[in-house]
C-alpha atoms as a PDB file:
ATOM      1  CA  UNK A   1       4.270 -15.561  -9.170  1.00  0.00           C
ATOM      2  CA  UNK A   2       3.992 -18.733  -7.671  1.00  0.00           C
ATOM      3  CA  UNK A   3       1.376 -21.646  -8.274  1.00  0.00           C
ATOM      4  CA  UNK A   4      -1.004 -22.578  -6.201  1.00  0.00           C
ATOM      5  CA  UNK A   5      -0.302 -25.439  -3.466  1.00  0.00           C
ATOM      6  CA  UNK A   6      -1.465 -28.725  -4.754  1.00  0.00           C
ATOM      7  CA  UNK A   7      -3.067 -30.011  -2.492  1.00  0.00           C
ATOM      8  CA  UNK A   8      -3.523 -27.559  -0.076  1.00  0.00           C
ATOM      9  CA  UNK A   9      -5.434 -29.055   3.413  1.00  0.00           C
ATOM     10  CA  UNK A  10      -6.259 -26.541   6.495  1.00  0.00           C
ATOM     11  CA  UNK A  11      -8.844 -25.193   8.419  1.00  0.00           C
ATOM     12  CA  UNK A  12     -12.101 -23.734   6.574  1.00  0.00           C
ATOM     13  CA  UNK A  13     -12.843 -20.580   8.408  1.00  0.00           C
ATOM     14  CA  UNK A  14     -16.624 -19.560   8.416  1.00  0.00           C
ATOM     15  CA  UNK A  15     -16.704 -16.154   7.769  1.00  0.00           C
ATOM     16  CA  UNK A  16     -19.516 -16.183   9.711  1.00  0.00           C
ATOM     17  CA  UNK A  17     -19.416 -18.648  11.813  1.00  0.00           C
ATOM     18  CA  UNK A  18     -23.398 -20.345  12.459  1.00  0.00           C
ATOM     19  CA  UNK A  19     -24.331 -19.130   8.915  1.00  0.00           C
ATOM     20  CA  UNK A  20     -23.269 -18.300   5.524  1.00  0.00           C
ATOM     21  CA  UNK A  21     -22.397 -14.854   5.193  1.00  0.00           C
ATOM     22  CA  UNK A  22     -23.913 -13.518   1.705  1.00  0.00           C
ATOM     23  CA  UNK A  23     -23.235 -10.617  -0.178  1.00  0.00           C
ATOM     24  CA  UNK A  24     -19.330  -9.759   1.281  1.00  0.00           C
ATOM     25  CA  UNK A  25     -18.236  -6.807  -0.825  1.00  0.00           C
ATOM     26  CA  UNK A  26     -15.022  -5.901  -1.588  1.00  0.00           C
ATOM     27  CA  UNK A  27     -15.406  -2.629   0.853  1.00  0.00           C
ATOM     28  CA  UNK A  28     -15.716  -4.801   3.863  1.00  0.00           C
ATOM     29  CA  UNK A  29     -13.044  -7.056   2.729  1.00  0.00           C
ATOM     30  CA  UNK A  30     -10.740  -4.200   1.864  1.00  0.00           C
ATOM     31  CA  UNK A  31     -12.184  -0.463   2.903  1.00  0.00           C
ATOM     32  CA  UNK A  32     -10.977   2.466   1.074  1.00  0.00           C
ATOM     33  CA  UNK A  33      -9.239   4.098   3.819  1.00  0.00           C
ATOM     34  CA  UNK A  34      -6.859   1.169   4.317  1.00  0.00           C
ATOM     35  CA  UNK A  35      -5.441   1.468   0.983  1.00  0.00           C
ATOM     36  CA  UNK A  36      -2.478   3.607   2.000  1.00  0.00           C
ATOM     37  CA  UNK A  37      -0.207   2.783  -1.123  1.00  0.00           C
ATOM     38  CA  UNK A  38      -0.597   2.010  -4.835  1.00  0.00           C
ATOM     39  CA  UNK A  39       1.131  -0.972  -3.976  1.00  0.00           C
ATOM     40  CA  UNK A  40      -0.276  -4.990  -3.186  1.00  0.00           C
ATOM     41  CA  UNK A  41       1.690  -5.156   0.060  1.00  0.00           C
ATOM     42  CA  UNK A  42       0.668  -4.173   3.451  1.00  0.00           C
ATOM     43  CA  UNK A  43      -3.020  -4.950   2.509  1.00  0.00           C
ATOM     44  CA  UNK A  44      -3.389  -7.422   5.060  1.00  0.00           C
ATOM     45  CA  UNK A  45      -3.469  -5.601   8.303  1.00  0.00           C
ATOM     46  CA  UNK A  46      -6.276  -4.088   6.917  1.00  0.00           C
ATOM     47  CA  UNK A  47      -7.733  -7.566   6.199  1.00  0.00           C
ATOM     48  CA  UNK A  48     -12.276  -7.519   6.905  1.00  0.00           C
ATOM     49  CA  UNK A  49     -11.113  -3.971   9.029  1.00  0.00           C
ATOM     50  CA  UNK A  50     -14.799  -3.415  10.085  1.00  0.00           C
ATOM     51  CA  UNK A  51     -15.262  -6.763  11.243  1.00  0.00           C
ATOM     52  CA  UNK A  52     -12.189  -7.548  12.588  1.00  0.00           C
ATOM     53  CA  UNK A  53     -11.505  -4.667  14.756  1.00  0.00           C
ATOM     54  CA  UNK A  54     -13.234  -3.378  18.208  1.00  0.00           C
ATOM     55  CA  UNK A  55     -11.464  -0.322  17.375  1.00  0.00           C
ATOM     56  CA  UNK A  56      -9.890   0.054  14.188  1.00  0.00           C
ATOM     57  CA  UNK A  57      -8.373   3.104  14.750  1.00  0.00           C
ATOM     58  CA  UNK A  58      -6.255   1.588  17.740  1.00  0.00           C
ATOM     59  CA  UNK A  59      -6.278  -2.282  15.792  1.00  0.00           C
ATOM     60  CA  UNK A  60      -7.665  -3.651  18.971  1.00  0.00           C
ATOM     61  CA  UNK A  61      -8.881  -7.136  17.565  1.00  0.00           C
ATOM     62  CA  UNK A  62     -12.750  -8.362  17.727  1.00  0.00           C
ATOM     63  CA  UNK A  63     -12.093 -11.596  19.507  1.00  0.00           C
ATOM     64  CA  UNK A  64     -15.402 -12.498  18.019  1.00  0.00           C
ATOM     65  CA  UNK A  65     -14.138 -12.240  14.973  1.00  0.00           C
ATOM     66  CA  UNK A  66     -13.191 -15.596  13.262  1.00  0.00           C
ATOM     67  CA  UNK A  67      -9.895 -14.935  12.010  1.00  0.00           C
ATOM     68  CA  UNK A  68      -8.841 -13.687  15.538  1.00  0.00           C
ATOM     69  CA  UNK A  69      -9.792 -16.924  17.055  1.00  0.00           C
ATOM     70  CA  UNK A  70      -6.716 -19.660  17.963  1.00  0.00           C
ATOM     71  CA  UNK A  71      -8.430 -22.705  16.049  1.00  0.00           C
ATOM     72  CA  UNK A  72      -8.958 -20.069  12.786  1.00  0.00           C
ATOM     73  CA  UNK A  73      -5.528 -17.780  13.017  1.00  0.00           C
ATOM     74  CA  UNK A  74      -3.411 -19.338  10.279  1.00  0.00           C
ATOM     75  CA  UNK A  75      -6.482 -20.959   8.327  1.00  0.00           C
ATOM     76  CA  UNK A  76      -5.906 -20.863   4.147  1.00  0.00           C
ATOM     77  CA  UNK A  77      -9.250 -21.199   3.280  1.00  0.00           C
ATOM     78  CA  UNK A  78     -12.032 -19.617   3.708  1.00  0.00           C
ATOM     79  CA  UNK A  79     -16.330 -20.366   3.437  1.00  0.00           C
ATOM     80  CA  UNK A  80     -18.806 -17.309   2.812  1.00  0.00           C
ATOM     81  CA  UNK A  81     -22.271 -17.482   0.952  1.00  0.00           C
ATOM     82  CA  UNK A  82     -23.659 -15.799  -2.267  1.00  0.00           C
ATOM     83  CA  UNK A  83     -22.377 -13.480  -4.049  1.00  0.00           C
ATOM     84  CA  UNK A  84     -18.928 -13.132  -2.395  1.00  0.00           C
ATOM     85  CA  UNK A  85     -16.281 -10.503  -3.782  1.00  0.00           C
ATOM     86  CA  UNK A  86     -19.742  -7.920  -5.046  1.00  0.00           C
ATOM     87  CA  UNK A  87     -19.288  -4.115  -4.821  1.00  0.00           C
ATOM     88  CA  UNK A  88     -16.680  -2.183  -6.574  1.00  0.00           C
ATOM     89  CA  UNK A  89     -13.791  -3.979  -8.661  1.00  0.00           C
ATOM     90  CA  UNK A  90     -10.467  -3.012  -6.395  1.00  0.00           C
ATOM     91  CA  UNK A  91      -8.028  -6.160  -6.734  1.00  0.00           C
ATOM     92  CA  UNK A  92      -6.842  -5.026  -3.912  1.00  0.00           C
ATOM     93  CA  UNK A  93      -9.446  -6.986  -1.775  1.00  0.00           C
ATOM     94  CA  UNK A  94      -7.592 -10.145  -3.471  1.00  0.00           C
ATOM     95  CA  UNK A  95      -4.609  -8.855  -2.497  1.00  0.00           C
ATOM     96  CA  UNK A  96      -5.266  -8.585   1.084  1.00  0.00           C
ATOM     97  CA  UNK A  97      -6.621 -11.865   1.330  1.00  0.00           C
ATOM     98  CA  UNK A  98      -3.732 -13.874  -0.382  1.00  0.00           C
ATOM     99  CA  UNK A  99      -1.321 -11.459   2.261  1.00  0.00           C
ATOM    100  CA  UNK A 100      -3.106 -12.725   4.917  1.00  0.00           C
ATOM    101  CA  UNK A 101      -2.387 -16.373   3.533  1.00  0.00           C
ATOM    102  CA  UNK A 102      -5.902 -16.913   2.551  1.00  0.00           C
ATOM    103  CA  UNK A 103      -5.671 -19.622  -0.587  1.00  0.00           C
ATOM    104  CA  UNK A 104      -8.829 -20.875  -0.912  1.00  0.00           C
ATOM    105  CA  UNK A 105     -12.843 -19.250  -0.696  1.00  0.00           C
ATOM    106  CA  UNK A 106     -15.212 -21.437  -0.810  1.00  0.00           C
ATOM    107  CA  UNK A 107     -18.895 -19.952  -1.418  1.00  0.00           C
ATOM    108  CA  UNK A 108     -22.132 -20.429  -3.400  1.00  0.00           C
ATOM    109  CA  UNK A 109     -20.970 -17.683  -5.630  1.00  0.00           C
ATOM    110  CA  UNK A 110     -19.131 -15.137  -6.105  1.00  0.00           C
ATOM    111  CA  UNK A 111     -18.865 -11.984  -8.031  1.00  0.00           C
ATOM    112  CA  UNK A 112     -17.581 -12.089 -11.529  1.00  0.00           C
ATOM    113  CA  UNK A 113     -15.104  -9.568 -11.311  1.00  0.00           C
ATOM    114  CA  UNK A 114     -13.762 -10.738  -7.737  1.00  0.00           C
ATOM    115  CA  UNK A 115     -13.559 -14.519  -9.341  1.00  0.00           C
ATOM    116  CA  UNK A 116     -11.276 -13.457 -12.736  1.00  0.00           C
ATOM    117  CA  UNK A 117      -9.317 -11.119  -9.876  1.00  0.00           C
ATOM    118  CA  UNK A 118      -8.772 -14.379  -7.692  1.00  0.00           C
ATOM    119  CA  UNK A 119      -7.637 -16.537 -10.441  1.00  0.00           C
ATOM    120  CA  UNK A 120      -4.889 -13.619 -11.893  1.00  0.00           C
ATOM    121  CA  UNK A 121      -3.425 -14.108  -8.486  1.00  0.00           C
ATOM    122  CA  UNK A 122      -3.356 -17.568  -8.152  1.00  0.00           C
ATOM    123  CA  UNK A 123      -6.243 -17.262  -5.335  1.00  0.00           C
ATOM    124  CA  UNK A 124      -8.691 -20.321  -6.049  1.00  0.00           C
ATOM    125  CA  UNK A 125     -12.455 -19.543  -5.807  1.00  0.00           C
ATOM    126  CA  UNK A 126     -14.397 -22.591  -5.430  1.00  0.00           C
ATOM    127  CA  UNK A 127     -18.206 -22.399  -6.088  1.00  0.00           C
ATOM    128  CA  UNK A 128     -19.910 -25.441  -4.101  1.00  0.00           C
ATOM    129  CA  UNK A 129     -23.869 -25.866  -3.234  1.00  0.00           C
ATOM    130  CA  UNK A 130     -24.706 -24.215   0.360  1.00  0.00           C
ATOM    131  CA  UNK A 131     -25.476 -27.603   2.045  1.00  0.00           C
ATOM    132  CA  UNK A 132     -21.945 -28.397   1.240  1.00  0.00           C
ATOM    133  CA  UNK A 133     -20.576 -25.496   2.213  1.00  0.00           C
ATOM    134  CA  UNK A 134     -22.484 -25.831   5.713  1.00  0.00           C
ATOM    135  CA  UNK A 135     -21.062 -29.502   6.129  1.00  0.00           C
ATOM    136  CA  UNK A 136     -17.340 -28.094   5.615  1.00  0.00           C
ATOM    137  CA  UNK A 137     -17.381 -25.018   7.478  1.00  0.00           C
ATOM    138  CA  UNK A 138     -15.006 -24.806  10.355  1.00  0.00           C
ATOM    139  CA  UNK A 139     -13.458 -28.330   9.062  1.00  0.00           C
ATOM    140  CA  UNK A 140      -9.815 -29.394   8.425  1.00  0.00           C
ATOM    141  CA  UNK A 141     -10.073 -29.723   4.198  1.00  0.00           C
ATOM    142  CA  UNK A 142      -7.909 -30.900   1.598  1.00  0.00           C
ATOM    143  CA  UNK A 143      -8.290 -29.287  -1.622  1.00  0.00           C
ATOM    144  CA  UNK A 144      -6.886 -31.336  -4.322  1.00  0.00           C
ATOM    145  CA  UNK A 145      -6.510 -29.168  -7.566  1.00  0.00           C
ATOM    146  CA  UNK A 146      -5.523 -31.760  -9.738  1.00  0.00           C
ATOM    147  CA  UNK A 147      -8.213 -33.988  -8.589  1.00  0.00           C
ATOM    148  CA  UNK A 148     -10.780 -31.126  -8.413  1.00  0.00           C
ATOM    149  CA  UNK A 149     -12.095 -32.046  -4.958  1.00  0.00           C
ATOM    150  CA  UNK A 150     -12.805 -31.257  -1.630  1.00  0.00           C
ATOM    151  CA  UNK A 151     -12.274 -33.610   0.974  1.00  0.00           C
ATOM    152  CA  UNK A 152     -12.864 -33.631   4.984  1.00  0.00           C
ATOM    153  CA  UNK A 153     -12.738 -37.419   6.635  1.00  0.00           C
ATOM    154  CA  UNK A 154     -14.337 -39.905   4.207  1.00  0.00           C
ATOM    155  CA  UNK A 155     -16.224 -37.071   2.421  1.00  0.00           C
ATOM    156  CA  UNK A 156     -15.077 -36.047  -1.338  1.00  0.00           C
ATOM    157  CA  UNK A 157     -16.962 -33.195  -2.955  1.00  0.00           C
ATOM    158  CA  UNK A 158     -16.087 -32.406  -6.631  1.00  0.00           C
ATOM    159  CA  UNK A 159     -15.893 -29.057  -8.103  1.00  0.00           C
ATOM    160  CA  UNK A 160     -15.602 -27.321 -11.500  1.00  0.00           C
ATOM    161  CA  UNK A 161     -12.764 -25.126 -12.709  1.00  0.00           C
ATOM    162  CA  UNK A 162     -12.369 -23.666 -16.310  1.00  0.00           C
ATOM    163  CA  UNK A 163      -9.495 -25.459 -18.079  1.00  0.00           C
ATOM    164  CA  UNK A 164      -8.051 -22.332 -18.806  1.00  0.00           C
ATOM    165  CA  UNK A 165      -8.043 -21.408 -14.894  1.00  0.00           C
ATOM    166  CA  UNK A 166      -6.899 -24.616 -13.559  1.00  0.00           C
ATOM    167  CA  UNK A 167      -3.558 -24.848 -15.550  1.00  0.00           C
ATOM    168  CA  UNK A 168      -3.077 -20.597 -14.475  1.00  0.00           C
ATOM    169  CA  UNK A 169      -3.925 -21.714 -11.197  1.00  0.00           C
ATOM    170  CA  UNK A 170      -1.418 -25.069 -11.120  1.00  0.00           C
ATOM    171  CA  UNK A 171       1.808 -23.723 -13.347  1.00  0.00           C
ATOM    172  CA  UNK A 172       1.527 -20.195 -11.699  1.00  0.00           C
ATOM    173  CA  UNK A 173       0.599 -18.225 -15.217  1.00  0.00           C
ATOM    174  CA  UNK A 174      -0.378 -15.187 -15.633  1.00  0.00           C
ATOM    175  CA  UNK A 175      -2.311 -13.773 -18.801  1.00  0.00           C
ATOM    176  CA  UNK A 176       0.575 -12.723 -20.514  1.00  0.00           C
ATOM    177  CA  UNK A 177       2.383 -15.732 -19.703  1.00  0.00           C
ATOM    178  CA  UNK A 178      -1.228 -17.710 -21.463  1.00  0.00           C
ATOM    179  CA  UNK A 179      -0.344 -15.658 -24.856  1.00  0.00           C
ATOM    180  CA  UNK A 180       3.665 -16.704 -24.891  1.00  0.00           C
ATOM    181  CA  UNK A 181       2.753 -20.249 -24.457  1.00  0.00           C
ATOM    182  CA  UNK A 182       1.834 -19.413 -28.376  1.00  0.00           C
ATOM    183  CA  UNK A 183       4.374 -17.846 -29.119  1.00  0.00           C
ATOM    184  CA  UNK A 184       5.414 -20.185 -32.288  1.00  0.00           C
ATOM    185  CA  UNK A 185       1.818 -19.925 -33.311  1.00  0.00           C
ATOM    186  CA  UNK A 186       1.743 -16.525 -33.035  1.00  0.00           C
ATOM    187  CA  UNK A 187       5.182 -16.194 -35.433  1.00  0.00           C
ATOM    188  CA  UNK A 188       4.156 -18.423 -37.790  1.00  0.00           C
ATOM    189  CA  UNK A 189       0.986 -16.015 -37.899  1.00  0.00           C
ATOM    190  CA  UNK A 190       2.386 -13.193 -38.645  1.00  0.00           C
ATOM    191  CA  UNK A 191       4.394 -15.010 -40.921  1.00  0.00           C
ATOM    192  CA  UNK A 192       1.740 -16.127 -43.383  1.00  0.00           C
ATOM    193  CA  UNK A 193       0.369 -12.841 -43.388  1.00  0.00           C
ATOM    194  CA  UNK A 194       2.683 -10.400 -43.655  1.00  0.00           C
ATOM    195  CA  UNK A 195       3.550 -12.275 -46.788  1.00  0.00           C
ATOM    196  CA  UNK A 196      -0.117 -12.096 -47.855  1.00  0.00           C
ATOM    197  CA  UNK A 197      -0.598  -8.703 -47.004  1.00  0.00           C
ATOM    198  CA  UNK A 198       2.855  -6.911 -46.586  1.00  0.00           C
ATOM    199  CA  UNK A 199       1.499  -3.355 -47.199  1.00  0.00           C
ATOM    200  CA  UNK A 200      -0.159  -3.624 -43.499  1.00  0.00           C
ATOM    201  CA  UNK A 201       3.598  -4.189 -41.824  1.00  0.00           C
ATOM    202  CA  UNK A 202       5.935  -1.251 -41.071  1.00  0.00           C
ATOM    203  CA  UNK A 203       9.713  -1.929 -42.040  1.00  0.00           C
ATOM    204  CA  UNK A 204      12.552  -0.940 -39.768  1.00  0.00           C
ATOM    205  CA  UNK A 205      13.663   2.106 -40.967  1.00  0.00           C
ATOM    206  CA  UNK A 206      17.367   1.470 -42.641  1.00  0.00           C
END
């Protein structure tokens, strides 16, 4: 998997574009009945489906729609309200959204489950006060990982990542990849206790 880009500027698409859309579940983002394979690619045609679409039977695009709009086509990030990412728990909603080339979401909250989904796949949920988020909206950003900021012109907002989070998010590590970084840790572990306690450890068989 790859890390994210640091730093990363584009357009911030509104989601909703005059307001702060809140409560975007993960049905709207993804529906059910465009999850045609067990797999994470191909998600992205079926990217905000009921929104996006006039017709989604026959894909004829909403031009209403932000994302279908020139200034907002190839945007990376994008600016919602509370409680972003609710409803059920299907990663494929992050899925979709990093196929589409979406990097960033900015919003004053977001759903647990949806945030621990976005950081797995290097997806970087940023949770910012909604004044801010109305200042950015439809603004070229630069979101500086390192750094931990937003910036637009002269303006520099900060935000807060978990340590954890940020180094998954900048050296493109997954959870597995968290635990090897231990590795010698881990050995030396066992180590000490399989001499302390040897009857717990199963010998290869000879």
């Amino acid at each position: 998997m790859s890390a994210f880009p640091d730093p990363l500027t584009g357009m911030a698409a509104p989601l909703d574009p005059g307001a702060l859309r809140d409560n975007v579940d993960t049905d709207a983002i993804i529906p059910s009945r465009e999850m045609r394979s067990t797999g994470r690619d191909g998600l992205a045609d079926g990217l905000f489906a009921p929104w996006r679409y006039a017709d989604a039977d026959a894909r004829r695009p909403d031009p209403g729609f932000v994302l279908n709009r020139t200034e907002y086509a190839d945007a990376p990030i994008l600016v919602a309200g509370d409680n972003f990412g609710c409803g059920s728990s299907r990663e494929h909603a992050v899925w979709a959204l990093g196929e589409w080339g979406i990097k960033v979401i900015l919003a004053a909250s977001f759903a647990p489950i949806f945030h621990a989904n976005c950081i797995r796949n290097f997806l970087l949920p940023i949770t910012q006060p909604r004044v801010v988020l109305e200042q950015v909206a439809g603004s070229r950003l630069t979101i500086d990982l390192a750094a931990q900021t937003i910036r637009t012109g002269d303006a520099v907002h900060r935000f807060d990542i978990d340590p954890e989070a940020k180094r998954m998010l900048a050296e493109g590590l997954d959870p597995i990849d968290l635990t090897l970084i231990h590795t010698d840790h881990i050995e030396r572990w066992i180590t000490r206790d399989r001499a302390s306690r040897p009857w717990v450890y199963l010998e290869a068989s000879q």
